[in-house]
N, C-alpha and C. Protein backbone atom coordinates (compact mmCIF):
# COMPACT_ATOMS: atom_id res chain seq x y z
N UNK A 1 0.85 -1.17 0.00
CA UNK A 1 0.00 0.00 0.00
C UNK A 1 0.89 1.23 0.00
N UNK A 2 0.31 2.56 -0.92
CA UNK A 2 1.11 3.70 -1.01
C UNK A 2 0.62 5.25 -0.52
N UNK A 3 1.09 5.55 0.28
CA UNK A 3 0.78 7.11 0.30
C UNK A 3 1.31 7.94 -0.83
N UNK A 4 0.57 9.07 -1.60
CA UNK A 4 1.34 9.70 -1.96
C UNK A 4 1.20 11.30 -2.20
N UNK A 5 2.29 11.48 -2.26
CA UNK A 5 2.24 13.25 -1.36
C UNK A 5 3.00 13.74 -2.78
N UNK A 6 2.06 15.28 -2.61
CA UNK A 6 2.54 15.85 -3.77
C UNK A 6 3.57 16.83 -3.20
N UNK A 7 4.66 17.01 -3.48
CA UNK A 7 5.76 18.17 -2.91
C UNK A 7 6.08 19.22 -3.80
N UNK A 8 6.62 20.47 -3.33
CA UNK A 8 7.20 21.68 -3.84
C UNK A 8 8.31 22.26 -2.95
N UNK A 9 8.76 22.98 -3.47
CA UNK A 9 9.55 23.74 -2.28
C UNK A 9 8.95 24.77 -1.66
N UNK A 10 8.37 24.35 -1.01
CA UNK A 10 7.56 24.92 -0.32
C UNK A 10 7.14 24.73 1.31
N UNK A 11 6.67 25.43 2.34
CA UNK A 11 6.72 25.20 3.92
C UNK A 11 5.38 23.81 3.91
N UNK A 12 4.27 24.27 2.98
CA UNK A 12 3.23 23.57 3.20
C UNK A 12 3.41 22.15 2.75
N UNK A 13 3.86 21.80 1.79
CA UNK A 13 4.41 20.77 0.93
C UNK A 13 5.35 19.56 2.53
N UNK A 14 6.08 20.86 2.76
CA UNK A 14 6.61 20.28 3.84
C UNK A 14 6.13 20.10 5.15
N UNK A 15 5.66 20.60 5.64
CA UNK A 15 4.50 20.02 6.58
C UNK A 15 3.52 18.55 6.27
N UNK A 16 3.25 18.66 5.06
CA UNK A 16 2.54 17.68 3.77
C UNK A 16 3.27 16.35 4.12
N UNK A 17 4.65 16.48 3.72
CA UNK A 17 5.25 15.30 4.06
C UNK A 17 5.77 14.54 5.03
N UNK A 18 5.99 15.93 6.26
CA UNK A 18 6.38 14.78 7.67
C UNK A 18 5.04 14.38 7.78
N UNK A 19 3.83 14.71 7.55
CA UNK A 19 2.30 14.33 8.27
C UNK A 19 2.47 12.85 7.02
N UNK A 20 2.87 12.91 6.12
CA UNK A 20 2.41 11.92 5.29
C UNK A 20 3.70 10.50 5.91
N UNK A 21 4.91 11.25 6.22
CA UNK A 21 5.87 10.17 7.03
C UNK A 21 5.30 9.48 8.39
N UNK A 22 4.70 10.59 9.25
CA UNK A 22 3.81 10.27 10.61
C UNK A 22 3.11 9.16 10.19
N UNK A 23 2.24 8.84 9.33
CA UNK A 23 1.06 8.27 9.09
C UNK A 23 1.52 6.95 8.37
N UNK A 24 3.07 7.09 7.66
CA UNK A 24 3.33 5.94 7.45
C UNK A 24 4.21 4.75 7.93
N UNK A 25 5.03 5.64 8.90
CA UNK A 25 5.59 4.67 10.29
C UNK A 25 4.54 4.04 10.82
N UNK A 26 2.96 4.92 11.14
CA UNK A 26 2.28 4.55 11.43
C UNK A 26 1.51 2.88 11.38
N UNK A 27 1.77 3.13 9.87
CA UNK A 27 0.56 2.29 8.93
C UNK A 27 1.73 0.83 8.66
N UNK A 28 2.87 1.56 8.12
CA UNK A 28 4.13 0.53 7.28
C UNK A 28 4.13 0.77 5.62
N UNK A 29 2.90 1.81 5.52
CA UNK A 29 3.03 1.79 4.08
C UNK A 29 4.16 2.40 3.38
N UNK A 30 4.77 2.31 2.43
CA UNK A 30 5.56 3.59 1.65
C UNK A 30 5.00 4.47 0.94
N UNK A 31 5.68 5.41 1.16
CA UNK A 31 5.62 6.75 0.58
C UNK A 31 6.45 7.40 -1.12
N UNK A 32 5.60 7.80 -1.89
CA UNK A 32 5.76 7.99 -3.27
C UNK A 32 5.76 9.79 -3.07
N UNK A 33 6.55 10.35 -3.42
CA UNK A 33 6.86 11.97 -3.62
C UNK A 33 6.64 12.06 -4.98
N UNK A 34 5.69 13.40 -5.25
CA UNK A 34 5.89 13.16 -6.70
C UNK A 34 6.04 14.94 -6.59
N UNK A 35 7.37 15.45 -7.34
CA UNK A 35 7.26 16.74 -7.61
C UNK A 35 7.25 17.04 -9.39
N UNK A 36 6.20 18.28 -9.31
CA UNK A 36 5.72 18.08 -11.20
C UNK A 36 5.97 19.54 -11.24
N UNK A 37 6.16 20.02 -12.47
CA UNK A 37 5.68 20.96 -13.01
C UNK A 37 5.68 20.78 -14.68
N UNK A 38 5.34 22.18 -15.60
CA UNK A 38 5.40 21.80 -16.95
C UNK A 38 7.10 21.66 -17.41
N UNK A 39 7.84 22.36 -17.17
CA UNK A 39 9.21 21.74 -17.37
C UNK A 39 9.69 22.60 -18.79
N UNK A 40 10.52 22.54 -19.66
CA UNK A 40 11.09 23.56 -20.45
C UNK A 40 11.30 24.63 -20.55
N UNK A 41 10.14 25.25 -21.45
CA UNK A 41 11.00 26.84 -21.62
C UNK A 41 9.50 27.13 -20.16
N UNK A 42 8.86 26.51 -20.10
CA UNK A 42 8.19 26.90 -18.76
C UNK A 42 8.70 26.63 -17.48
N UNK A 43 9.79 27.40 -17.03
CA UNK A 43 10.05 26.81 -15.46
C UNK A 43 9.47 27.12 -15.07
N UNK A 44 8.96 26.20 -13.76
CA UNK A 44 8.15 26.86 -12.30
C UNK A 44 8.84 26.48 -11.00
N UNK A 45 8.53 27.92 -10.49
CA UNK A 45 8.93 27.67 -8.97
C UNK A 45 8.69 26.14 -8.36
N UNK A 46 7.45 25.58 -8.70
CA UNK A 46 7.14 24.19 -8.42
C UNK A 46 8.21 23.07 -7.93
N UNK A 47 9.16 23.32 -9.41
CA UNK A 47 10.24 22.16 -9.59
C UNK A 47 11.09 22.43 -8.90
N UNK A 48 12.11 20.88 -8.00
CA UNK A 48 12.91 20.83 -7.36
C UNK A 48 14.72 21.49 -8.09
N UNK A 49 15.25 22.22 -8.16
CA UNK A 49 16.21 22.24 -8.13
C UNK A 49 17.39 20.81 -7.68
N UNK A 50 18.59 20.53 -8.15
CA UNK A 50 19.52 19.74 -7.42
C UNK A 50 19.67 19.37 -6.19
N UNK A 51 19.86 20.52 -5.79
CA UNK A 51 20.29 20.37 -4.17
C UNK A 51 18.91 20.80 -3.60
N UNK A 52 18.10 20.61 -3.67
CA UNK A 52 16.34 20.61 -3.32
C UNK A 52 16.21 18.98 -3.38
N UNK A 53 16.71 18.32 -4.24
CA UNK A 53 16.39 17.14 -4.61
C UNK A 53 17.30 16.14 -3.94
N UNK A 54 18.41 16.82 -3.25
CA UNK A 54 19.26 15.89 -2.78
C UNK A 54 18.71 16.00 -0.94
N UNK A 55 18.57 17.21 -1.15
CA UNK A 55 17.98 17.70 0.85
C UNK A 55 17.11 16.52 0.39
N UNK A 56 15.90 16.60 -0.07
CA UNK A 56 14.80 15.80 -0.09
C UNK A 56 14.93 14.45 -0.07
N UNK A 57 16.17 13.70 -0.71
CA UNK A 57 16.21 12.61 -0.97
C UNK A 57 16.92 11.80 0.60
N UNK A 58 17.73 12.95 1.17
CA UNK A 58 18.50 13.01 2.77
C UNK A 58 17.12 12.79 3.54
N UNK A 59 16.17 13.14 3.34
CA UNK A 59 15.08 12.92 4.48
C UNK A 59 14.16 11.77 4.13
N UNK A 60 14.29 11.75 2.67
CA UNK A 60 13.54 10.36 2.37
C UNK A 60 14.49 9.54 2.89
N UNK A 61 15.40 9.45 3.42
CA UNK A 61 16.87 8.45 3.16
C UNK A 61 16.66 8.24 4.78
N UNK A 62 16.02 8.92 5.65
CA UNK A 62 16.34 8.99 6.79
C UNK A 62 15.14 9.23 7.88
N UNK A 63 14.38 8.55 6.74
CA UNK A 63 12.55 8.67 7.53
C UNK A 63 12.16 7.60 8.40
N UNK A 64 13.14 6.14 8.00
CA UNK A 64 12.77 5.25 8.40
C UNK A 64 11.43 4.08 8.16
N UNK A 65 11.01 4.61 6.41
CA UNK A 65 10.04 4.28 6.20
C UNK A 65 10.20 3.94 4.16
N UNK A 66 9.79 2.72 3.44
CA UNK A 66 9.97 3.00 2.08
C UNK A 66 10.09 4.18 1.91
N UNK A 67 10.78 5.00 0.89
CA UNK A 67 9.82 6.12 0.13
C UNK A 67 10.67 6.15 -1.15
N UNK A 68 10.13 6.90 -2.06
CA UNK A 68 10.25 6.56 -3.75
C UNK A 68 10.15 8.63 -4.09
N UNK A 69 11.56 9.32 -4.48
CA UNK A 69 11.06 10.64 -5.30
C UNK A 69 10.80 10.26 -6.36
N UNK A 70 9.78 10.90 -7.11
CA UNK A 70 9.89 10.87 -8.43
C UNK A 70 9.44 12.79 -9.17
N UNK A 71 10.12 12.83 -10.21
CA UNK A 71 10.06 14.21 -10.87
C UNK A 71 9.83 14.13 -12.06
N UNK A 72 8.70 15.03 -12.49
CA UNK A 72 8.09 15.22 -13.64
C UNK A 72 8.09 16.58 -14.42
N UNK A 73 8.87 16.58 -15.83
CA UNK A 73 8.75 18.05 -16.20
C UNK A 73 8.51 17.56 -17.87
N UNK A 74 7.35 17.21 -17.79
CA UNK A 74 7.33 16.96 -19.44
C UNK A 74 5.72 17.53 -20.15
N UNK A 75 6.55 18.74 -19.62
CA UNK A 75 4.69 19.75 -20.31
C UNK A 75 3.54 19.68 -19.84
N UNK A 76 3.26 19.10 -18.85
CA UNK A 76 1.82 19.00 -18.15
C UNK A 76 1.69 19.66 -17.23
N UNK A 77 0.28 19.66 -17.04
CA UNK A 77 0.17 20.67 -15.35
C UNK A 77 0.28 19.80 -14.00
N UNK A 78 1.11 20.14 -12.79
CA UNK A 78 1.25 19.74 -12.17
C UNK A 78 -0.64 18.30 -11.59
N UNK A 79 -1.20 19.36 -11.46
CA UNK A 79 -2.32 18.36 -11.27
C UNK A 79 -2.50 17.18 -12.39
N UNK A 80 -2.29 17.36 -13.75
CA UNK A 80 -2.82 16.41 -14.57
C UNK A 80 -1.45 14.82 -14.01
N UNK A 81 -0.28 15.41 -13.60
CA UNK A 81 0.72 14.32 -13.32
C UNK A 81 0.41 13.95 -11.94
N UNK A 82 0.16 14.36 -10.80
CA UNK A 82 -0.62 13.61 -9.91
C UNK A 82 -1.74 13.10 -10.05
N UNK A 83 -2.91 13.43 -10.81
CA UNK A 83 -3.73 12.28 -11.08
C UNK A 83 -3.46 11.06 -12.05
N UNK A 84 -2.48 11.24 -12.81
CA UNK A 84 -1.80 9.88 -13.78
C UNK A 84 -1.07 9.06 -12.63
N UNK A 85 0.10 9.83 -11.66
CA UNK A 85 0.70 8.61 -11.10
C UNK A 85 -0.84 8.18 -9.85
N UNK A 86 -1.50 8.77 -9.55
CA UNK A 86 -2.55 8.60 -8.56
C UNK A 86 -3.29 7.06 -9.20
N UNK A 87 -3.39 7.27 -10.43
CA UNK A 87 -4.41 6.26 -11.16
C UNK A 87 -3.57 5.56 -11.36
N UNK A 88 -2.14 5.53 -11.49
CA UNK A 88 -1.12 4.11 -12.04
C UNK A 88 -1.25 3.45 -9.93
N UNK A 89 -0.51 4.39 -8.79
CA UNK A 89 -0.12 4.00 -8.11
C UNK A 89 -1.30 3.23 -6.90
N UNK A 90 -2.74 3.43 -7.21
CA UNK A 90 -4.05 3.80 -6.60
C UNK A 90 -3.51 3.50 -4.95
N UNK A 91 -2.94 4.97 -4.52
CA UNK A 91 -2.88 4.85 -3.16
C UNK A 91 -3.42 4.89 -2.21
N UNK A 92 -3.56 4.82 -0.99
CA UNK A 92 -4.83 4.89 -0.15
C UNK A 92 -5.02 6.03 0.64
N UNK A 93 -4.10 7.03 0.32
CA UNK A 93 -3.99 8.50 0.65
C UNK A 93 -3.58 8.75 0.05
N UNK A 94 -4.05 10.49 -0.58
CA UNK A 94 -2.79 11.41 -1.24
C UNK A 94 -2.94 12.70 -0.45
N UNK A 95 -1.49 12.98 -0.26
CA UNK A 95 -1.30 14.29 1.37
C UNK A 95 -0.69 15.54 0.09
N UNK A 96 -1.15 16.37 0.56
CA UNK A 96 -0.78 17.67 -0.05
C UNK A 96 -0.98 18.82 0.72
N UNK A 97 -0.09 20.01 -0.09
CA UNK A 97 0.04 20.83 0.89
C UNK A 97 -1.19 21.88 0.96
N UNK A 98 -1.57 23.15 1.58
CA UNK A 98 -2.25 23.54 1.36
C UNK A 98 -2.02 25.37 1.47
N UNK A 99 -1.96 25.58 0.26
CA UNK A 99 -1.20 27.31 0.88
C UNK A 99 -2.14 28.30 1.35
N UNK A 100 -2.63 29.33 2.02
CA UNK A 100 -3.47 30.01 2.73
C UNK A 100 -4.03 31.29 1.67
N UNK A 101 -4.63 30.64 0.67
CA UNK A 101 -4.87 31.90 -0.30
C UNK A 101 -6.33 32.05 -0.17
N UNK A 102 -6.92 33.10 -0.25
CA UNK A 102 -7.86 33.47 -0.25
C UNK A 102 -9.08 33.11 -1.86
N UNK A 103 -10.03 33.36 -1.96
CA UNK A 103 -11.12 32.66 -2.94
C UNK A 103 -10.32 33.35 -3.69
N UNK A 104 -10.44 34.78 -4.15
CA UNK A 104 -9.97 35.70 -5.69
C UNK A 104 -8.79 34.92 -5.61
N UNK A 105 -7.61 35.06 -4.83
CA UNK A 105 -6.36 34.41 -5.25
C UNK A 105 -6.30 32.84 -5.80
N UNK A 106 -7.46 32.27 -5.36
CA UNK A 106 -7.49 30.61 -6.03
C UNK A 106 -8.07 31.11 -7.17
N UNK A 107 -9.09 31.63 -7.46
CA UNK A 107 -9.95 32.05 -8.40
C UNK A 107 -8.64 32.52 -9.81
N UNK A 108 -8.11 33.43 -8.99
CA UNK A 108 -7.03 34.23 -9.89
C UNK A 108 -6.05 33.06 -10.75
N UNK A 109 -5.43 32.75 -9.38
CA UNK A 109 -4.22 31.71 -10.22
C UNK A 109 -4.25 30.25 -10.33
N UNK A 110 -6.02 29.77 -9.99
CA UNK A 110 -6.14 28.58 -10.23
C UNK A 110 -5.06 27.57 -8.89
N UNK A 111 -5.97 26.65 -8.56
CA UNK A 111 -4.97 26.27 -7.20
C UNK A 111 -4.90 24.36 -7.86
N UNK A 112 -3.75 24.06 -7.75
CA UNK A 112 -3.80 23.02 -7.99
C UNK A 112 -4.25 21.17 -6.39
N UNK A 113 -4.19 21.76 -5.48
CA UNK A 113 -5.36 21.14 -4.48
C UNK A 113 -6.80 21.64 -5.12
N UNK A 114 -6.77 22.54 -4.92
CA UNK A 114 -8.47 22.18 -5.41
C UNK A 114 -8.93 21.40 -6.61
N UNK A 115 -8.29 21.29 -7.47
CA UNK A 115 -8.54 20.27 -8.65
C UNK A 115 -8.17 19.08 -8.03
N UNK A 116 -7.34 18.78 -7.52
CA UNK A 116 -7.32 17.39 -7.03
C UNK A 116 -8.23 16.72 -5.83
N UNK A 117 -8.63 17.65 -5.10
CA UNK A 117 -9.57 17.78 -4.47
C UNK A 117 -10.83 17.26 -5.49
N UNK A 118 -11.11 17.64 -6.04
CA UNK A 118 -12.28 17.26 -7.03
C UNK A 118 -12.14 16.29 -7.45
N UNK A 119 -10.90 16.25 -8.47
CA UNK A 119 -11.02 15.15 -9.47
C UNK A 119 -10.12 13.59 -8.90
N UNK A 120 -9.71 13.59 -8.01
CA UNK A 120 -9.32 12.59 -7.67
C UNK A 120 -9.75 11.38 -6.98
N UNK A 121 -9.94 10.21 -7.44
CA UNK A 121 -10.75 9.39 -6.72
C UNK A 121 -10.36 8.68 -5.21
N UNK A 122 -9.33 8.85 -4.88
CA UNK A 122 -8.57 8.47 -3.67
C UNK A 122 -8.75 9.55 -2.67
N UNK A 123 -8.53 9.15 -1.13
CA UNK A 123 -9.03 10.69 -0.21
C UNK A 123 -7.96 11.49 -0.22
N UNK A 124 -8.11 12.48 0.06
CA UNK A 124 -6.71 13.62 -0.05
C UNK A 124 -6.71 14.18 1.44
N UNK A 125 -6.04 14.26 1.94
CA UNK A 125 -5.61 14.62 3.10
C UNK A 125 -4.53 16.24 3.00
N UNK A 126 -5.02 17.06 3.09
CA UNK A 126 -4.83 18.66 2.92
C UNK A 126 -4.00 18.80 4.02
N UNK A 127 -2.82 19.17 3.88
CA UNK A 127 -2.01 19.81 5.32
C UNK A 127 -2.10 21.60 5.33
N UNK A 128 -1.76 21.66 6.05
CA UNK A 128 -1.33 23.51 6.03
C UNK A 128 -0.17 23.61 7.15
N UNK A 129 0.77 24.72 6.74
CA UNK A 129 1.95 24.56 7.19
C UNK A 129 1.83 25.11 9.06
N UNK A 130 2.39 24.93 9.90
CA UNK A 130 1.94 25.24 10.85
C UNK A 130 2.27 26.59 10.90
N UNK A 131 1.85 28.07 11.64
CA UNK A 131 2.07 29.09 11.55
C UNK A 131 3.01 29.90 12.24
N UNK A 132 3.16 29.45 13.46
CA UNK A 132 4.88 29.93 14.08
C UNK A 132 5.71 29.11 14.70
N UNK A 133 5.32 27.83 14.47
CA UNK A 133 6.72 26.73 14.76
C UNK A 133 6.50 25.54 13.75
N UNK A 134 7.29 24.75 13.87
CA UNK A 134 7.04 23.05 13.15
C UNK A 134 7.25 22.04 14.63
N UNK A 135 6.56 21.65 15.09
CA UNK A 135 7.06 20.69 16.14
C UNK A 135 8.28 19.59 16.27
N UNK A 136 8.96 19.20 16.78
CA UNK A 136 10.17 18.35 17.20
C UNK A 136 9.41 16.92 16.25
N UNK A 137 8.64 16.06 16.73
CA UNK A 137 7.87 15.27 16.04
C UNK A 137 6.29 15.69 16.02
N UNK A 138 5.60 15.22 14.90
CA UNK A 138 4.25 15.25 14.09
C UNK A 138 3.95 14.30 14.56
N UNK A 139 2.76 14.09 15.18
CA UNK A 139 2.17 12.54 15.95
C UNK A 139 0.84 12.71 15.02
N UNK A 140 0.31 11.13 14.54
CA UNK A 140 -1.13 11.06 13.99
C UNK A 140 -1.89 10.77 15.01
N UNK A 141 -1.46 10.77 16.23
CA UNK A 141 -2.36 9.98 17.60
C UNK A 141 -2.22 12.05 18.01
N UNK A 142 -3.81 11.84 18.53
CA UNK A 142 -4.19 13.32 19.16
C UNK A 142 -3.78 13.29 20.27
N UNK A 143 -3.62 14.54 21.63
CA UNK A 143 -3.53 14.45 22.46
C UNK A 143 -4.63 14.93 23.05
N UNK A 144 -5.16 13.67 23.80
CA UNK A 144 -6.55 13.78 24.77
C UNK A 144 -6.39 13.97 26.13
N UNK A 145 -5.15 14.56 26.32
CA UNK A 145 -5.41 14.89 27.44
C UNK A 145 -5.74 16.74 27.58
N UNK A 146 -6.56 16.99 28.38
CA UNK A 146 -7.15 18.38 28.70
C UNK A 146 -6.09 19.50 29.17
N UNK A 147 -5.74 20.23 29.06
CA UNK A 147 -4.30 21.30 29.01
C UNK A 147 -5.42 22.15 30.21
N UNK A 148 -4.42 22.40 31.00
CA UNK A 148 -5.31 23.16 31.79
C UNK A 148 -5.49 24.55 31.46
N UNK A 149 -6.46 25.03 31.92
CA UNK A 149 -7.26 26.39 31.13
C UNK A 149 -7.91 26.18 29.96
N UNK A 150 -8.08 25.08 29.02
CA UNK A 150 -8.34 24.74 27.76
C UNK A 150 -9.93 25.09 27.76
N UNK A 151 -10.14 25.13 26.75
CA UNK A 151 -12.08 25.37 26.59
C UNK A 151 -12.78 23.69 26.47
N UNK A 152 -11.36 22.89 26.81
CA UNK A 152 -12.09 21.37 26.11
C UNK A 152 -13.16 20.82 27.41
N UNK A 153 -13.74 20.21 27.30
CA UNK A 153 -14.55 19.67 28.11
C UNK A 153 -14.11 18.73 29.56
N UNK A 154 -14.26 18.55 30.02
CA UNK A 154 -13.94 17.07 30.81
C UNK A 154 -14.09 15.90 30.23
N UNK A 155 -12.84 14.97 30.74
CA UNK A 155 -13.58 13.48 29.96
C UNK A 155 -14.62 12.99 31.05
N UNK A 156 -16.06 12.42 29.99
CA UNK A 156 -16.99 11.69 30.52
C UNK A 156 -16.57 10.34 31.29
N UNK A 157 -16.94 10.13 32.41
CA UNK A 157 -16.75 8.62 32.68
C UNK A 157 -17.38 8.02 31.66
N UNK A 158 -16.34 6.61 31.89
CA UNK A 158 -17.19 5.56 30.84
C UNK A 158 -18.40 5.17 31.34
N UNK A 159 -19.41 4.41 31.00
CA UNK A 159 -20.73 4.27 30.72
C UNK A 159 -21.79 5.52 31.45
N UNK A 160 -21.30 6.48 31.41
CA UNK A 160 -22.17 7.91 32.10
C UNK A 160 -22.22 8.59 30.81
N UNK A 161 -23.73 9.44 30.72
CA UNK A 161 -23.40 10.48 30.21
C UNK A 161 -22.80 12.11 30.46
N UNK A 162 -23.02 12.82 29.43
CA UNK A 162 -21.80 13.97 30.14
C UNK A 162 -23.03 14.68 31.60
N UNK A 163 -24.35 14.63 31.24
CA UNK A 163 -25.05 14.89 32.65
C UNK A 163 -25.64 13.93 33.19
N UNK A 164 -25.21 14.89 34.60
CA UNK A 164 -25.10 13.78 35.92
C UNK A 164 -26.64 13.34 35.75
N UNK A 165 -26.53 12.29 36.16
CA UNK A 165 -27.89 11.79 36.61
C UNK A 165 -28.82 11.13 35.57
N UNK A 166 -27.98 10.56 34.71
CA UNK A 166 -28.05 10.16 33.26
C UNK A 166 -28.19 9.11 32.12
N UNK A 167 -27.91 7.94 33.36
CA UNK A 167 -27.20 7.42 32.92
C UNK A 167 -27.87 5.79 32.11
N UNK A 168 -28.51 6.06 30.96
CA UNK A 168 -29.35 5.87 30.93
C UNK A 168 -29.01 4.68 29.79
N UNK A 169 -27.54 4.37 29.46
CA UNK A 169 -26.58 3.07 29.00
C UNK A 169 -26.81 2.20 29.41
N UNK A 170 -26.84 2.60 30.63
CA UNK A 170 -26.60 1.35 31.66
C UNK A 170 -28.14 0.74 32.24
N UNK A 171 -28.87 1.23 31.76
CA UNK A 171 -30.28 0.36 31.94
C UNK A 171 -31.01 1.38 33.34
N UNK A 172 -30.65 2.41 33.80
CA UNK A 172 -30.82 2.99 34.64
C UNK A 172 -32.86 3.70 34.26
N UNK A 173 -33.37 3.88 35.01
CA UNK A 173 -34.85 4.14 34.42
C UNK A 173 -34.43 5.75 34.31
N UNK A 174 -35.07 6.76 33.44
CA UNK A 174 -34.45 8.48 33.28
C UNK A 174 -34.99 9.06 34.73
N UNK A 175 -34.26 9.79 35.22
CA UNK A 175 -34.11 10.67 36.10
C UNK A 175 -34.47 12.32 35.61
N UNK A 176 -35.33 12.98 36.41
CA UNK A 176 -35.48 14.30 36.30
C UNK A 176 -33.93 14.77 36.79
N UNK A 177 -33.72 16.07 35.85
CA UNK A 177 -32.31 16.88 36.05
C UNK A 177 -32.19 17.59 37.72
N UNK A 178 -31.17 17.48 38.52
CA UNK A 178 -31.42 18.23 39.46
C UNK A 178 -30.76 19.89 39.08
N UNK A 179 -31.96 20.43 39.33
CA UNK A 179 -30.94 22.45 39.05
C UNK A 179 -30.90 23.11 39.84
């Protein structure tokens, strides 16, 4: 089974991929990188440079998990080459990044998540880069425990509901609320 994450040089891309590494230590699956753009007399920022490609290949090298780069510059739009390797590789995630543009700015320059978002038949899992740190490690397990001062709730005992006097799982006959 394959994850596969679309990359750029980019913060979000990268966020994209430790979440897509998290999830595959997780799982055991490997991980497929695919960086695209159209390629010739069209460069795009998109495409990896050398030493973009060698950093990248140092962290694939050192994830502890399969992973496979692959680079595409043969006239297509980045989206049309993630949905070809998507449909050759049919992975069971594809992680991508997600950059913080507003409707006119997608509208404007066309966003390539949102087409894949649409047209892709596999689930896509959208990252966004975190906004003033990257954490030490990315965990796919949440943390349930309650931070104090937090707005989160209390945890419910097990077979209770969250009000007292409730408890109505457990075969209990309903109780009027006391207020």
């Amino acid at each position: 089974m394959t994850i596969l994450v679309g990359y750029a040089p980019r913060a979000e891309a990268r966020a994209a991929l430790n979440k897509a590494i998290d999830i595959a230590r997780s799982t055991g699956e490997r991980i497929v990188v695919v960086n695209a753009g159209p390629g010739g007399e069209h460069k795009s920022s998109n495409l990896l440079n050398e030493a973009q490609q060698r950093e990248l290949q140092q962290v694939l090298d050192g994830c502890g998990v399969e992973a496979e780069f692959r680079q595409y510059a043969r006239g297509r739009s980045t989206a049309m080459e993630m949905k070809e390797v998507a449909a050759e590789l049919e992975p069971t995630i594809v992680v991508i990044g997600l950059r913080r543009r507003g409707a006119v700015g997608r509208f404007m320059m066309g966003s390539v998540s949102d087409e894949l978002l649409r047209e892709l038949d596999q689930p896509v899992l959208c990252v966004k880069e975190y906004a003033d740190h990257t954490p030490e490690a990315v965990s796919s397990k949440a943390d349930t425990t309650p931070v104090a001062g937090s707005r989160r709730a209390p945890a419910v005992e097990p077979g209770r509901d969250a009000e007292p006097g409730r408890g109505l799982d457990r075969g209990e006959a309903p109780r009027p609320a006391l207020d």
